[in-house]
Protein backbone atom coordinates (compact mmCIF):
# COMPACT_ATOMS: atom_id res chain seq x y z
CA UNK A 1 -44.16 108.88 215.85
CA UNK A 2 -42.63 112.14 215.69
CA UNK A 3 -43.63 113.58 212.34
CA UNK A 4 -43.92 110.11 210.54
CA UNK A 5 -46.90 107.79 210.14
CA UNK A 6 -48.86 107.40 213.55
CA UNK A 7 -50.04 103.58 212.12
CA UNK A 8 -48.48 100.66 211.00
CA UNK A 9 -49.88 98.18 209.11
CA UNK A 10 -48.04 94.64 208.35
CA UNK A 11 -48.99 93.08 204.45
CA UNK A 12 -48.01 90.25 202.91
CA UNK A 13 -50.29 89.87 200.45
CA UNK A 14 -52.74 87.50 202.14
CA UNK A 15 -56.65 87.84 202.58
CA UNK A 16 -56.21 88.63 206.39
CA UNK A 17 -53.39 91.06 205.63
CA UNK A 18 -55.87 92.82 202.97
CA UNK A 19 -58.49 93.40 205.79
CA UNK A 20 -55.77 94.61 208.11
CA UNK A 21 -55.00 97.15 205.48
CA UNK A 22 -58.57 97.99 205.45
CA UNK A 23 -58.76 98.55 208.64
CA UNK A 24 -55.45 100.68 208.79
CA UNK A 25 -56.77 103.09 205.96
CA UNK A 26 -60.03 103.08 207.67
CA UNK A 27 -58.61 103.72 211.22
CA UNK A 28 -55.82 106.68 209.94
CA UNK A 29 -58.71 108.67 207.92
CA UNK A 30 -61.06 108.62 211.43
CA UNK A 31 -57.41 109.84 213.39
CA UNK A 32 -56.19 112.40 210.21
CA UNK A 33 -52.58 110.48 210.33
CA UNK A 34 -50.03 108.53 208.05
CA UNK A 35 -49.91 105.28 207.53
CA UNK A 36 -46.84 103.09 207.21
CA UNK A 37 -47.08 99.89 204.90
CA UNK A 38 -44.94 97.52 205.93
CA UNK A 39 -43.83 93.82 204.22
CA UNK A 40 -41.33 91.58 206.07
CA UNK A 41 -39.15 89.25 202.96
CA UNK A 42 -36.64 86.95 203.62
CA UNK A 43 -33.08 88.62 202.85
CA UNK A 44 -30.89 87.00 200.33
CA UNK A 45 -28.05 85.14 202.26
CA UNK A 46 -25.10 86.24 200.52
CA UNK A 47 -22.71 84.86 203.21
CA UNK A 48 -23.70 81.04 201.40
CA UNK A 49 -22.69 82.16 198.27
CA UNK A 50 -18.98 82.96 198.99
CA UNK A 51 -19.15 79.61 200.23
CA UNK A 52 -20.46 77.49 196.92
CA UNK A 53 -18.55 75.99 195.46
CA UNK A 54 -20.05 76.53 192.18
CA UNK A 55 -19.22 80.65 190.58
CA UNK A 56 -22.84 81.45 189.83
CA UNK A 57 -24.05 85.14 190.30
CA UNK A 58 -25.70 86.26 193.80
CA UNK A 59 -29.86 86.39 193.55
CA UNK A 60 -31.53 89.59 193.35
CA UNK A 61 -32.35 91.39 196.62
CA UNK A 62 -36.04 90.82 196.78
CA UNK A 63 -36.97 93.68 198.92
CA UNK A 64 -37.35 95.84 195.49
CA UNK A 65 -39.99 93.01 194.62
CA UNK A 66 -41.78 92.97 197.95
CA UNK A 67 -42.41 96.88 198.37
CA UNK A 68 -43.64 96.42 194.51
CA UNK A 69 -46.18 94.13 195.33
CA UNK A 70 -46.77 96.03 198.71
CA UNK A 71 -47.78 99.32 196.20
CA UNK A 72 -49.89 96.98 194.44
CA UNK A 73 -51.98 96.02 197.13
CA UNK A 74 -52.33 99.46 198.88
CA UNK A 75 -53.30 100.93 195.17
CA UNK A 76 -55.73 98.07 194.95
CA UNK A 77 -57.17 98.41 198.30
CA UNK A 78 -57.21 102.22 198.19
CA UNK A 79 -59.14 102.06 195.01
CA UNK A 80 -61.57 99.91 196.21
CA UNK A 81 -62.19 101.92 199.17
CA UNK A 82 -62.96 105.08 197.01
CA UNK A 83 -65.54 103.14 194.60
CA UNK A 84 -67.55 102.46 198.00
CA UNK A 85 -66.81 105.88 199.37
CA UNK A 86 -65.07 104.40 202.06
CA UNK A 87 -62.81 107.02 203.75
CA UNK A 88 -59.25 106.58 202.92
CA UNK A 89 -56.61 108.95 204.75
CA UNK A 90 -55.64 112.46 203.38
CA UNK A 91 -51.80 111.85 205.13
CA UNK A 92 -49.23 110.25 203.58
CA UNK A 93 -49.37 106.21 202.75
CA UNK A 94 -45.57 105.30 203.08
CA UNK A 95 -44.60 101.65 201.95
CA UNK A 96 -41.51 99.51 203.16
CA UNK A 97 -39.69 96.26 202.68
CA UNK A 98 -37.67 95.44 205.38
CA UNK A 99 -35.33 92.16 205.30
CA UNK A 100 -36.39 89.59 208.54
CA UNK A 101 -38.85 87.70 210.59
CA UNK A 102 -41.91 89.70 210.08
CA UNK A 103 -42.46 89.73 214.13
CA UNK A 104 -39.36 91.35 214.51
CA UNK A 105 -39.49 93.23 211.83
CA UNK A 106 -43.15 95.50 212.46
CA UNK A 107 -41.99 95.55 216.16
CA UNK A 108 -39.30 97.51 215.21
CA UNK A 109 -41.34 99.81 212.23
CA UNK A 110 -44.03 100.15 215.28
CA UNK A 111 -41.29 101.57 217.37
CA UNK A 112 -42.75 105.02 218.62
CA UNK A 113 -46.30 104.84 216.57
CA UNK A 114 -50.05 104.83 218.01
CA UNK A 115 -51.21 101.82 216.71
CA UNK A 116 -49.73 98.63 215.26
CA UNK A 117 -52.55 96.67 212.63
CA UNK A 118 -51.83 92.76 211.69
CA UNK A 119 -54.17 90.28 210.03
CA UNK A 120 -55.23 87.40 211.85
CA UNK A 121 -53.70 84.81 209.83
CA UNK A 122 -51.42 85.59 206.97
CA UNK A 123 -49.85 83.43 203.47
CA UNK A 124 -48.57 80.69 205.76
CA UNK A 125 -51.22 79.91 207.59
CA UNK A 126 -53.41 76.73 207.63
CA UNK A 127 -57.68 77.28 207.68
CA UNK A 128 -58.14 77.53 211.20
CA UNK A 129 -59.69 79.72 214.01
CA UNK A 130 -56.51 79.95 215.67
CA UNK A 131 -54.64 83.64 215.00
CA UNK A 132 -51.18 82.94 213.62
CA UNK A 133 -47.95 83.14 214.90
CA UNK A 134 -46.99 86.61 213.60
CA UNK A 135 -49.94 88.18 215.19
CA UNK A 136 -49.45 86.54 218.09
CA UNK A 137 -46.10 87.79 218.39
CA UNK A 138 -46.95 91.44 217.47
CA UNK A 139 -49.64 91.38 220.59
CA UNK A 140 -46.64 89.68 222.84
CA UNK A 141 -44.06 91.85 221.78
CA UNK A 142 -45.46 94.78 220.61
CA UNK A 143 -44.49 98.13 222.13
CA UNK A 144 -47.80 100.19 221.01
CA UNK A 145 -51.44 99.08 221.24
CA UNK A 146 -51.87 95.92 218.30
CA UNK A 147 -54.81 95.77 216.50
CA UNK A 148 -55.17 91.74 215.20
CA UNK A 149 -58.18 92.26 212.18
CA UNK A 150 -60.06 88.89 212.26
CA UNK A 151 -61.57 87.68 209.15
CA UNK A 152 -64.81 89.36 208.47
CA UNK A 153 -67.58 88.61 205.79
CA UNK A 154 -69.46 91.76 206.16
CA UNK A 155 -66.39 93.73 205.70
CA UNK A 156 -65.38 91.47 202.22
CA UNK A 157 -69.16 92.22 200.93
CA UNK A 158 -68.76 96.30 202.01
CA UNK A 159 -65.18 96.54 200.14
CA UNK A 160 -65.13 93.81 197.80
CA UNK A 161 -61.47 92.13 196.81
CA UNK A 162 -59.97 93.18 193.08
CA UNK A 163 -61.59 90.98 190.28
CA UNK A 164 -58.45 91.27 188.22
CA UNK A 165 -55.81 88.80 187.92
């Protein structure tokens, strides 16, 4: 990835995306490399406003939102990681919010890196054994090896999730 983070790692805030993260930190410590966070939100469609017909102001861009909750959970993660002693990567952790479908839009962050991570199933999905769509699409489309974490009990129990509300 020419100079820049050599993993990507998709969040959205989801169990399955928290062990993906796991696995990212874990994975760019054993390699000494960067890590790029990265959380797909749904753009604000300013096109319908200038067609209401009601004058109301235009929503808030929520990518400023998403790569704030994005920090949260790599702080979280990363601290829970050190109270273990889990290894957690020396390189930069870079985090992004990028407008579009999520498949299309760690596809495109993956451009050019080593190693794209994605959880199995993420906030949409329904219980299941089945991986979801998004990872799914990131093995189908994906231009770099994909990594799909499943979800794993042992792993919960090593790194346990933030009591905190």
């Amino acid at each position: 990835m020419s100079g820049g983070p050599a993993i990507v790692v998709g969040v959205d805030g989801s169990d399955g995306s928290r062990a993906a993260l796991h696995h990212a930190l874990a994975e760019a410590a054993r390699r000494h490399v960067g890590v790029r966070v990265v959380v797909a939100y749904v753009p604000t469609d300013y096109w319908a406003e200038l067609f209401a017909l009601e004058r109301r102001p235009a929503p808030p861009d929520p990518g400023p939102g998403a790569t704030a909750r994005a920090r949260g959970l790599v702080d979280e993660v990363v601290a829970a990681r050190r109270a273990v002693a889990a290894p957690v990567p020396e390189a930069a952790i870079e985090v992004v919010a990028v407008g579009g479908p999520p498949v299309d839009v760690l596809v495109d962050a993956a451009e050019g890196a080593d190693l794209l991570v994605v959880g199995h199933r993420g906030r949409g999905a329904a219980h299941g054994r089945l991986t979801g769509p998004v990872a799914i699409g990131c093995v189908l489309r994906g231009r770099c090896p994909v990594t799909v974490v499943p979800p794993d009990r042992a792993h919960r129990a090593a790194v346990p999730r933030s009591t905190s509300a």
